[in-house]
C-alpha atoms as a PDB file:
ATOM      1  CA  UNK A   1      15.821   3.649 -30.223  1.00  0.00           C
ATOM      2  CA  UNK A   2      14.524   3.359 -26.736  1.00  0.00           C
ATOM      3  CA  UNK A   3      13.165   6.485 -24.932  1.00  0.00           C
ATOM      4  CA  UNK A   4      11.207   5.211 -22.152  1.00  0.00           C
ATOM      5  CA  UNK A   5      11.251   3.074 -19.584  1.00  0.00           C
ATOM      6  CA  UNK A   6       8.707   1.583 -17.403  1.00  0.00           C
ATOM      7  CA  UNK A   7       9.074   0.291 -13.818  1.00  0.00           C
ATOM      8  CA  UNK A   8       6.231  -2.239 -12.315  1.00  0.00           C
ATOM      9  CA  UNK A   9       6.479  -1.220  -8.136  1.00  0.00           C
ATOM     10  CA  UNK A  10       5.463  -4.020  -6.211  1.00  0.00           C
ATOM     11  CA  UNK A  11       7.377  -6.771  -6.501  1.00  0.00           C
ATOM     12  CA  UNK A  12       9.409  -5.422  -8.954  1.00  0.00           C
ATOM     13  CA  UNK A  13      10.906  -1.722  -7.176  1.00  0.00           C
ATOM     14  CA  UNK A  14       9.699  -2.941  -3.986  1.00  0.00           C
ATOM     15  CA  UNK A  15      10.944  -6.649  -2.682  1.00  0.00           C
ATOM     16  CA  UNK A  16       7.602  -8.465  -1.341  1.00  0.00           C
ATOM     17  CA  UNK A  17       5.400 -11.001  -2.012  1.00  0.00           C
ATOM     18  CA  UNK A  18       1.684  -9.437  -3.171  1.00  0.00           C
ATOM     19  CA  UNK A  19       0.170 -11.992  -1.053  1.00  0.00           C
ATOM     20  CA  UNK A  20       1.728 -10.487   2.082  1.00  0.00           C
ATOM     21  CA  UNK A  21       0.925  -6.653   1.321  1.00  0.00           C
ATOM     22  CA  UNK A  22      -2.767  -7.692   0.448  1.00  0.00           C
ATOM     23  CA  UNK A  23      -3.053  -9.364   3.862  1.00  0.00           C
ATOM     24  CA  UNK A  24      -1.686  -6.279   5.718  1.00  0.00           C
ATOM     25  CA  UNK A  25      -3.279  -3.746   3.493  1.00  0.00           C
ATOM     26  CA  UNK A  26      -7.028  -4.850   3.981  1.00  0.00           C
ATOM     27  CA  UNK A  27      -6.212  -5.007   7.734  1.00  0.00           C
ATOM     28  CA  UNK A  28      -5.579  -1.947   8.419  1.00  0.00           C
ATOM     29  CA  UNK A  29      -7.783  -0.348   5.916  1.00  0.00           C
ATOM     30  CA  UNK A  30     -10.312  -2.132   7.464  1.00  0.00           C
ATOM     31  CA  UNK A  31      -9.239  -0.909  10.692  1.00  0.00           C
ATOM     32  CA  UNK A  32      -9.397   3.043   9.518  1.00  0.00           C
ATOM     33  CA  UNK A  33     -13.106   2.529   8.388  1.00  0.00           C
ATOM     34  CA  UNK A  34     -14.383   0.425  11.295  1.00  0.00           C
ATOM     35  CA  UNK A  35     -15.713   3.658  12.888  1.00  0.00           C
ATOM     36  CA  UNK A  36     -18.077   4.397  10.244  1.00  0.00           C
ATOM     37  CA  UNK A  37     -19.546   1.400  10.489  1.00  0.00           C
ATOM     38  CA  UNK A  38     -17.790  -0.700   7.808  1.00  0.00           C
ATOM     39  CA  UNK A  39     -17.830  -4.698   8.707  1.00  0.00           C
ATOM     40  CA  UNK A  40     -14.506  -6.023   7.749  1.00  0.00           C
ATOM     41  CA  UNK A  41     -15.773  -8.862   5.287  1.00  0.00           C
ATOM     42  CA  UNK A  42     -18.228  -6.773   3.455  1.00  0.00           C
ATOM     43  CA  UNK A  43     -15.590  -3.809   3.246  1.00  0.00           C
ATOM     44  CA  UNK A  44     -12.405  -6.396   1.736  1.00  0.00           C
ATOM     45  CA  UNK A  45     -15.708  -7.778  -1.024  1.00  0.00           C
ATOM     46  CA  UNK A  46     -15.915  -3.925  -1.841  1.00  0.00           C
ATOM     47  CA  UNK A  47     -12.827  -3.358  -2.008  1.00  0.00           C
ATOM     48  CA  UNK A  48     -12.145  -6.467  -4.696  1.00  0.00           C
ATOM     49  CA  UNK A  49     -15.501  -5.079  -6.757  1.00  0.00           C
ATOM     50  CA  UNK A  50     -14.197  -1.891  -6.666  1.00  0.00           C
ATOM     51  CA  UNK A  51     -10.923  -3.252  -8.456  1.00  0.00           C
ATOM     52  CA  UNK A  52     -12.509  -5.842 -10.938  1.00  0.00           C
ATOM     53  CA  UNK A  53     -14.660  -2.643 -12.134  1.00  0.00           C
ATOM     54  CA  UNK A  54     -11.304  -0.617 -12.490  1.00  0.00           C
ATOM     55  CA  UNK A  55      -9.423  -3.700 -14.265  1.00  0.00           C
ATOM     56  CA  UNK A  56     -11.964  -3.835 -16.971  1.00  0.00           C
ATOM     57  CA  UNK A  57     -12.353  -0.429 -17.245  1.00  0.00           C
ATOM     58  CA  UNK A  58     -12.335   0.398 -21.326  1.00  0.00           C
ATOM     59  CA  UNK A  59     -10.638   3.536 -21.148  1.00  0.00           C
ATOM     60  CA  UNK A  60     -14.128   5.641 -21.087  1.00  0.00           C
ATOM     61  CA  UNK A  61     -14.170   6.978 -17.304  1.00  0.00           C
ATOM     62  CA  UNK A  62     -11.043   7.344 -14.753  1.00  0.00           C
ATOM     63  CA  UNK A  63     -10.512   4.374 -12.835  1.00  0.00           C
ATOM     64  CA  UNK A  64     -11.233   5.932  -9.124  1.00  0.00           C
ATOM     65  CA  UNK A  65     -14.932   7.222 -10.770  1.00  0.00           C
ATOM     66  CA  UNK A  66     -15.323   3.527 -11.716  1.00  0.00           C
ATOM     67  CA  UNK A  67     -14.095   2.815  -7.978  1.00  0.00           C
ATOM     68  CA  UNK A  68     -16.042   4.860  -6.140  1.00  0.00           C
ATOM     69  CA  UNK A  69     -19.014   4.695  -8.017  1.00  0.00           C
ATOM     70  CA  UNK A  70     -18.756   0.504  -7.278  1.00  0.00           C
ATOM     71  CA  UNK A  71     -17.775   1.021  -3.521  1.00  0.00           C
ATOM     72  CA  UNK A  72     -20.527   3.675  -2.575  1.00  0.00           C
ATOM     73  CA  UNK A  73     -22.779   1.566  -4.339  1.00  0.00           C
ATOM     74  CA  UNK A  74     -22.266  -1.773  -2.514  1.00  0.00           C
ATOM     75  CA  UNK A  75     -22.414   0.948   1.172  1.00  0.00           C
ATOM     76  CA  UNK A  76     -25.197   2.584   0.743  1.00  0.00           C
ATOM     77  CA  UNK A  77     -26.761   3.927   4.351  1.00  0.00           C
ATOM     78  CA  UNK A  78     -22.991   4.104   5.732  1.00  0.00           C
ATOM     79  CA  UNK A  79     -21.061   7.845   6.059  1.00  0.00           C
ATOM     80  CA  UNK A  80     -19.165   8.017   2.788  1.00  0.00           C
ATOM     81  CA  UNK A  81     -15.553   6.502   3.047  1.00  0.00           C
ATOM     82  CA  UNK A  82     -13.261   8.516   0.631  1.00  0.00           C
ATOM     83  CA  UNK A  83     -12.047  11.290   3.050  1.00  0.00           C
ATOM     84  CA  UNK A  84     -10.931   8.569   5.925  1.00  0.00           C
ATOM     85  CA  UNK A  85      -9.032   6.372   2.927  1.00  0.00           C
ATOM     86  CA  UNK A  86      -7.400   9.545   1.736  1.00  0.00           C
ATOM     87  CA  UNK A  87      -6.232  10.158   5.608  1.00  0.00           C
ATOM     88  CA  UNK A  88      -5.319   6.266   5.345  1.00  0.00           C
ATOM     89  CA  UNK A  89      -3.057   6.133   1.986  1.00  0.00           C
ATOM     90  CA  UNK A  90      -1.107   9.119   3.520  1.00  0.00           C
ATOM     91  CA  UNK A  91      -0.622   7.435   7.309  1.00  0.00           C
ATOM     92  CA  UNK A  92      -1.294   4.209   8.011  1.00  0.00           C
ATOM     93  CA  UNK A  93      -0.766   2.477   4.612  1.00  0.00           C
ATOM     94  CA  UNK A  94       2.964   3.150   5.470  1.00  0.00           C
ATOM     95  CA  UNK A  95       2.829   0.193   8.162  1.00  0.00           C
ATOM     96  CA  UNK A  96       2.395  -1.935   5.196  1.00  0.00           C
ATOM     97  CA  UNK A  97       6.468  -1.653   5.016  1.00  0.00           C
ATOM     98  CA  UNK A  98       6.807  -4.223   7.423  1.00  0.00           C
ATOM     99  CA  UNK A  99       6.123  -6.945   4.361  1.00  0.00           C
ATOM    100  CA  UNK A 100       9.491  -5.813   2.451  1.00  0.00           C
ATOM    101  CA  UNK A 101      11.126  -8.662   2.199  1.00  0.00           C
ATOM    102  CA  UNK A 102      14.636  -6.833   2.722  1.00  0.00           C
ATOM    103  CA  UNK A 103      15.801  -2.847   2.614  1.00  0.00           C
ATOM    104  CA  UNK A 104      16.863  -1.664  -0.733  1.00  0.00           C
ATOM    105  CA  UNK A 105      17.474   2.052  -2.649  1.00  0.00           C
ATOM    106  CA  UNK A 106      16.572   2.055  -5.931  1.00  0.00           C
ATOM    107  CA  UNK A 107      17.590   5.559  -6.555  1.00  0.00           C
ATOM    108  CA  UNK A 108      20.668   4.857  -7.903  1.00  0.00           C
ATOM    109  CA  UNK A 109      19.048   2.628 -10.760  1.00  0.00           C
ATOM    110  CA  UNK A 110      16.751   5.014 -11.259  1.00  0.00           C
ATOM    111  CA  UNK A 111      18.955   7.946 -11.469  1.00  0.00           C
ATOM    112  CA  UNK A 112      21.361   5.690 -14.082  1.00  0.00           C
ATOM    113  CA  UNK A 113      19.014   5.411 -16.434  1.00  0.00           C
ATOM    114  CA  UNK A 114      17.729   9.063 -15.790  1.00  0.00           C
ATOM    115  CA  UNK A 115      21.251  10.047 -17.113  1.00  0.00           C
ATOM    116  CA  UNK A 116      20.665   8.506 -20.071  1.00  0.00           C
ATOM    117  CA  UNK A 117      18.485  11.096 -20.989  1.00  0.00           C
ATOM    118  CA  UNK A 118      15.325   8.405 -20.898  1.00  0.00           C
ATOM    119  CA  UNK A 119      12.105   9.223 -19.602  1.00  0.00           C
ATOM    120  CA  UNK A 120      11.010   7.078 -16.353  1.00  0.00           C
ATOM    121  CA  UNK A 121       7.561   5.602 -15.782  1.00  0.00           C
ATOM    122  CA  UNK A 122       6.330   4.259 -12.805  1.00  0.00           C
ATOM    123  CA  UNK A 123       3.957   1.709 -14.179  1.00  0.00           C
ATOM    124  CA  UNK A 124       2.612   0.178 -11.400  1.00  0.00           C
ATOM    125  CA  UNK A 125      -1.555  -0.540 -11.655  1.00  0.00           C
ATOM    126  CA  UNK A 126      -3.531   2.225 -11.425  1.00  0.00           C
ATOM    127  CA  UNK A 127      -5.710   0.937  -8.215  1.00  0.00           C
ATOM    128  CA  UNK A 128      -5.093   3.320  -5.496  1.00  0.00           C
ATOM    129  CA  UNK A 129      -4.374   6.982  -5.408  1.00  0.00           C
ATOM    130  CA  UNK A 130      -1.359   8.931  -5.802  1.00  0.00           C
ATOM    131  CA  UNK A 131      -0.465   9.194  -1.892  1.00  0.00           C
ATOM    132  CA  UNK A 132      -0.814   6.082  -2.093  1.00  0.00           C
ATOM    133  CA  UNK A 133       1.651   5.214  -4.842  1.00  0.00           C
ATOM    134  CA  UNK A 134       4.081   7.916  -3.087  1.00  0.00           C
ATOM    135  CA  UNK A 135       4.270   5.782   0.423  1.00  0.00           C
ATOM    136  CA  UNK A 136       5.123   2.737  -1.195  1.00  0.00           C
ATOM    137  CA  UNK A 137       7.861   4.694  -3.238  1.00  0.00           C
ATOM    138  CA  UNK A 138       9.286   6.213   0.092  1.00  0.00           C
ATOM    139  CA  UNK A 139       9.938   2.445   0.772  1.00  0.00           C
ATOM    140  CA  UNK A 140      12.782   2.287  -1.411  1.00  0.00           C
ATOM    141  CA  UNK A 141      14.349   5.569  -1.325  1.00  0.00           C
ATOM    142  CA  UNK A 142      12.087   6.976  -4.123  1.00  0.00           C
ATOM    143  CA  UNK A 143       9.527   9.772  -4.660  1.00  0.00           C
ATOM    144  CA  UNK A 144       7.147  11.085  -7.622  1.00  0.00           C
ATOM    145  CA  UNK A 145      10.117  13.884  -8.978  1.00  0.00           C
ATOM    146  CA  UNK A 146      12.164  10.157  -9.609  1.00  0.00           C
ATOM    147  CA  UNK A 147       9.579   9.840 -12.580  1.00  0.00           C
ATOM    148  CA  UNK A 148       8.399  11.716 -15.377  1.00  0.00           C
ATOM    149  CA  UNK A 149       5.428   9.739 -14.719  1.00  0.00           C
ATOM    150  CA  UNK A 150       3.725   8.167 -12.140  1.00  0.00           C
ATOM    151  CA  UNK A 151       0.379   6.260 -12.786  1.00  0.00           C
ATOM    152  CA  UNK A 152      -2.445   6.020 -10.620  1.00  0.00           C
ATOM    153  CA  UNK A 153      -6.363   5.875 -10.422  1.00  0.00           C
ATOM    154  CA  UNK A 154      -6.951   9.812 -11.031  1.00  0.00           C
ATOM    155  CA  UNK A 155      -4.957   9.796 -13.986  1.00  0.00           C
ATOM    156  CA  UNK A 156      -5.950   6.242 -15.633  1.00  0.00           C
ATOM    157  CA  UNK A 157      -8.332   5.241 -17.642  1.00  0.00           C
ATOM    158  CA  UNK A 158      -7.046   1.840 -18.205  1.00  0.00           C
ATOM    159  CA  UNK A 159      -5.307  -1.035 -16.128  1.00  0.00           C
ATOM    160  CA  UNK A 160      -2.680  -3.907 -16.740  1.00  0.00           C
ATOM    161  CA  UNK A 161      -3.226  -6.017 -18.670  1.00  0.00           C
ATOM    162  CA  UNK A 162      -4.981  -4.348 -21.365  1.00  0.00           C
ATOM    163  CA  UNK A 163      -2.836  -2.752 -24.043  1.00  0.00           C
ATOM    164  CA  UNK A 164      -4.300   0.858 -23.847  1.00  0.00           C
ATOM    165  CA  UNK A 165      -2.803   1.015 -19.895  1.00  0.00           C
ATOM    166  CA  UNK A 166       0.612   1.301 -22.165  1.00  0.00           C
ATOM    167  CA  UNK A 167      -0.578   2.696 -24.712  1.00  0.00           C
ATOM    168  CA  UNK A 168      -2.361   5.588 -22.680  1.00  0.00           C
ATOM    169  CA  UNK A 169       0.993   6.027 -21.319  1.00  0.00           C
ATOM    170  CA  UNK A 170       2.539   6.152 -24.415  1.00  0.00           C
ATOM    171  CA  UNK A 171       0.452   8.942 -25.587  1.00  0.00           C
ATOM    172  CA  UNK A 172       1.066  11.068 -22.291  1.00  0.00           C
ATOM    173  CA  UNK A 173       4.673  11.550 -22.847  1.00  0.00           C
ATOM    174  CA  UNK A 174       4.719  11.647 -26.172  1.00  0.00           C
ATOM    175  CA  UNK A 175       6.481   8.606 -27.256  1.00  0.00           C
ATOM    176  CA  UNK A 176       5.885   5.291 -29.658  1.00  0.00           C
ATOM    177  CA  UNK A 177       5.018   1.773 -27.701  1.00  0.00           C
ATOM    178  CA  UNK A 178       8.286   0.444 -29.702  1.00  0.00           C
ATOM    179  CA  UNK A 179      10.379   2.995 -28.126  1.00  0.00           C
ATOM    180  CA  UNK A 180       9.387   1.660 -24.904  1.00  0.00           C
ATOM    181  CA  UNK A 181      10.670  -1.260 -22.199  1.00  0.00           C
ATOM    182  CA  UNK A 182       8.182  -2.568 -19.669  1.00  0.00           C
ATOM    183  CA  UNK A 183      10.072  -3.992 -16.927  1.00  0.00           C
ATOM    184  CA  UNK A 184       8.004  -6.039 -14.099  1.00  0.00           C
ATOM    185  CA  UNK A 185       7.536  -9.246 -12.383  1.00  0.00           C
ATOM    186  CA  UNK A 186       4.478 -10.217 -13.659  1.00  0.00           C
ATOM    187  CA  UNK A 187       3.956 -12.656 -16.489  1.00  0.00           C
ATOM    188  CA  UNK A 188       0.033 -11.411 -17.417  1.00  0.00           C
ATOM    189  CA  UNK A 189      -0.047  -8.292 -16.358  1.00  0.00           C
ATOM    190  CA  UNK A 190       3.536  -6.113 -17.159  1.00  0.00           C
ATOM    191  CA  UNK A 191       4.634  -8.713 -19.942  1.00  0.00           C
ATOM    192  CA  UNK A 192       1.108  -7.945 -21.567  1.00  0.00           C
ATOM    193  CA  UNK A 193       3.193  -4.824 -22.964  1.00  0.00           C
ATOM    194  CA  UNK A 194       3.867  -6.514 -25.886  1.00  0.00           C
ATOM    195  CA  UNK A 195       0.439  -6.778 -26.887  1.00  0.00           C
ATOM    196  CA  UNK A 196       0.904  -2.691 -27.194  1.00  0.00           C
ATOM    197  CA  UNK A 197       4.393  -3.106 -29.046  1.00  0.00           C
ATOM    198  CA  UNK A 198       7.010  -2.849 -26.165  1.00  0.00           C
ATOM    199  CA  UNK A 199       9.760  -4.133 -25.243  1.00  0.00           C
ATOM    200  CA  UNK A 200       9.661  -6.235 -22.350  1.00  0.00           C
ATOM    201  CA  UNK A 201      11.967  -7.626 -19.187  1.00  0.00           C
ATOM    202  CA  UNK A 202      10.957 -10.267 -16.482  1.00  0.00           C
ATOM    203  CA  UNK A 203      12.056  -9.636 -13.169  1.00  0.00           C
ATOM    204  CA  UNK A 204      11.499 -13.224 -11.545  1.00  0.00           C
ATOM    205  CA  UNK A 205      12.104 -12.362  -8.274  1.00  0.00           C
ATOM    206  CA  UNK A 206       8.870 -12.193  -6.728  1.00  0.00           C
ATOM    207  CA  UNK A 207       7.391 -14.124  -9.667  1.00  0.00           C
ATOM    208  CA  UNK A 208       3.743 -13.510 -10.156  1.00  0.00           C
ATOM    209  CA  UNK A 209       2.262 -16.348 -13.164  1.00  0.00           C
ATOM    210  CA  UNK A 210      -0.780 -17.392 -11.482  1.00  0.00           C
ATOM    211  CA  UNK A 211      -1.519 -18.997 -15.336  1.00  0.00           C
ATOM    212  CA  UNK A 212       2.188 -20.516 -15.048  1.00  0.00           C
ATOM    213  CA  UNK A 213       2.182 -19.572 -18.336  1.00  0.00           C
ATOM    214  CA  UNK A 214       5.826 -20.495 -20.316  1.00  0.00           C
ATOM    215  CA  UNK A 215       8.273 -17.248 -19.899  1.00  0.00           C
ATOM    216  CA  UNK A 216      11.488 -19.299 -20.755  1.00  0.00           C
ATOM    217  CA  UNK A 217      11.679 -17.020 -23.880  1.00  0.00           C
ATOM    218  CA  UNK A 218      11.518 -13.784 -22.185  1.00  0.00           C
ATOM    219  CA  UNK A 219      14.181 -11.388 -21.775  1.00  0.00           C
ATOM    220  CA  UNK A 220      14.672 -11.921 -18.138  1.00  0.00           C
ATOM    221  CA  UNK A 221      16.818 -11.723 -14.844  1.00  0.00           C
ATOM    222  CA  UNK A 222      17.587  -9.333 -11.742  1.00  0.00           C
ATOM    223  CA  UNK A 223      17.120  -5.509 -12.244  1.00  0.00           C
ATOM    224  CA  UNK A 224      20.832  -4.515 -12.524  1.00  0.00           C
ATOM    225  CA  UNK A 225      20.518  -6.464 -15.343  1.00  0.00           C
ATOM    226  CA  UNK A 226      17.249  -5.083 -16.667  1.00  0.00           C
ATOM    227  CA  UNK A 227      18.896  -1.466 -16.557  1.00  0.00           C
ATOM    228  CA  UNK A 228      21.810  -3.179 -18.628  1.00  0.00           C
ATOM    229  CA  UNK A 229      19.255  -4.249 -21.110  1.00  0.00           C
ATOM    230  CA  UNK A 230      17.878  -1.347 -21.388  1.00  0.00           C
ATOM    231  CA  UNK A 231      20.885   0.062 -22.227  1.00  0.00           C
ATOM    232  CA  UNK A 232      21.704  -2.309 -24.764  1.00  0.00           C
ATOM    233  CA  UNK A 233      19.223  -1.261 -26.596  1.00  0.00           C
ATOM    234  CA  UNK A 234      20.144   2.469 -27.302  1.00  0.00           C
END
């Protein structure tokens, strides 16, 4: 019996090309911390060791100590950056939008499913903060009360695609990996789920397989019909 779901965000909720936010994102965030004296190049490196530290992270620490602890590091001498980024991930990120490929409201899938009596995830990787996670949502007609959970670096101690990111999930609402569905766009990072014993559903929209690994076998196709999968299996 399926309980939970879990939603990837970008790519997957949200129609763009990762490529494309990247670009934008590390613009403007480089932008916000310009003032302080942060040089564009060195600030986008940071930013990337920052993540690889959270990515391996083996489920000891929360993945924004990992972050911060890499960033500050790496900026030592320079006014610390945390409070401006906070400032950014609640104002500026939003110009980001302008990557969406095309406007769409996922609420109604959501809300289907919700129905159902089956508990939502938002699943995306926990890199950034919540505010973050909560602008991107806005993009698509969503907010954190659409989820029963919504995963981010405060609250993580894992990321995709290691097994205890689901797992750790899992645990948090109370459910069994097998009564779970990861659905996503990416081939190593959300179908990694089964690894932990869930279900799983490609999304190939916005296809991310940088291994172009073989996903002919997967459970796959557009997210109306991910939502009927799901509920195919209850």
């Amino acid at each position: 019996m399926i309980t939970t779901v879990m939603f990837d965000m970008d790519g997957t909720l949200i129609p763009f090309q990762q490529d494309d936010f990247i670009k934008v994102y590390f613009g403007e965030l480089c932008k916000k911390l310009a003032p302080l004296g942060y040089e564009p190049k060195h600030t986008v490196d940071s930013i990337w060791a920052g993540t690889k530290a959270m990515i391996k992270n083996d489920g000891s620490r929360l993945n924004s100590e990992l972050f911060w602890e890499v960033f500050r590091s790496m900026n030592e001498g320079l006014p610390d950056a945390k409070e401006l980024c906070d400032e950014f991930y609640t104002n500026e990120f939003n110009r980001a939008k302008c990557i969406v490929k095309y406007q769409v409201d996922r609420k109604p899938l959501i809300t289907k499913l919700r129905e159902k009596g089956l508990k939502i995830v938002l699943a995306t990787n926990p890199l950034f903060p919540s505010d973050g996670m909560n602008t991107r949502l806005s993009w698509v007609g969503l907010s954190p009360d659409d989820f029963d959970l919504v995963t981010h670096y405060d609250n993580c101690t894992y990321c995709k695609p290691f097994p205890g990111y689901f797992t750790e999930i899992a645990e948090k609402l109370g459910v069994k990996p097998e009564e779970c569905v990861m659905i996503g766009n990416s081939v190593q990072d959300d179908m990694a789920a089964v690894k932990a014993g869930l279900k799983v559903f490609l999304v190939p929209e916005f296809l991310e397989n940088p291994q172009d690994a073989d996903h002919s076998a997967l459970p796959q196709g557009t997210l109306d019909e991910a939502v009927e999968y799901v509920l195919s299996l209850m």
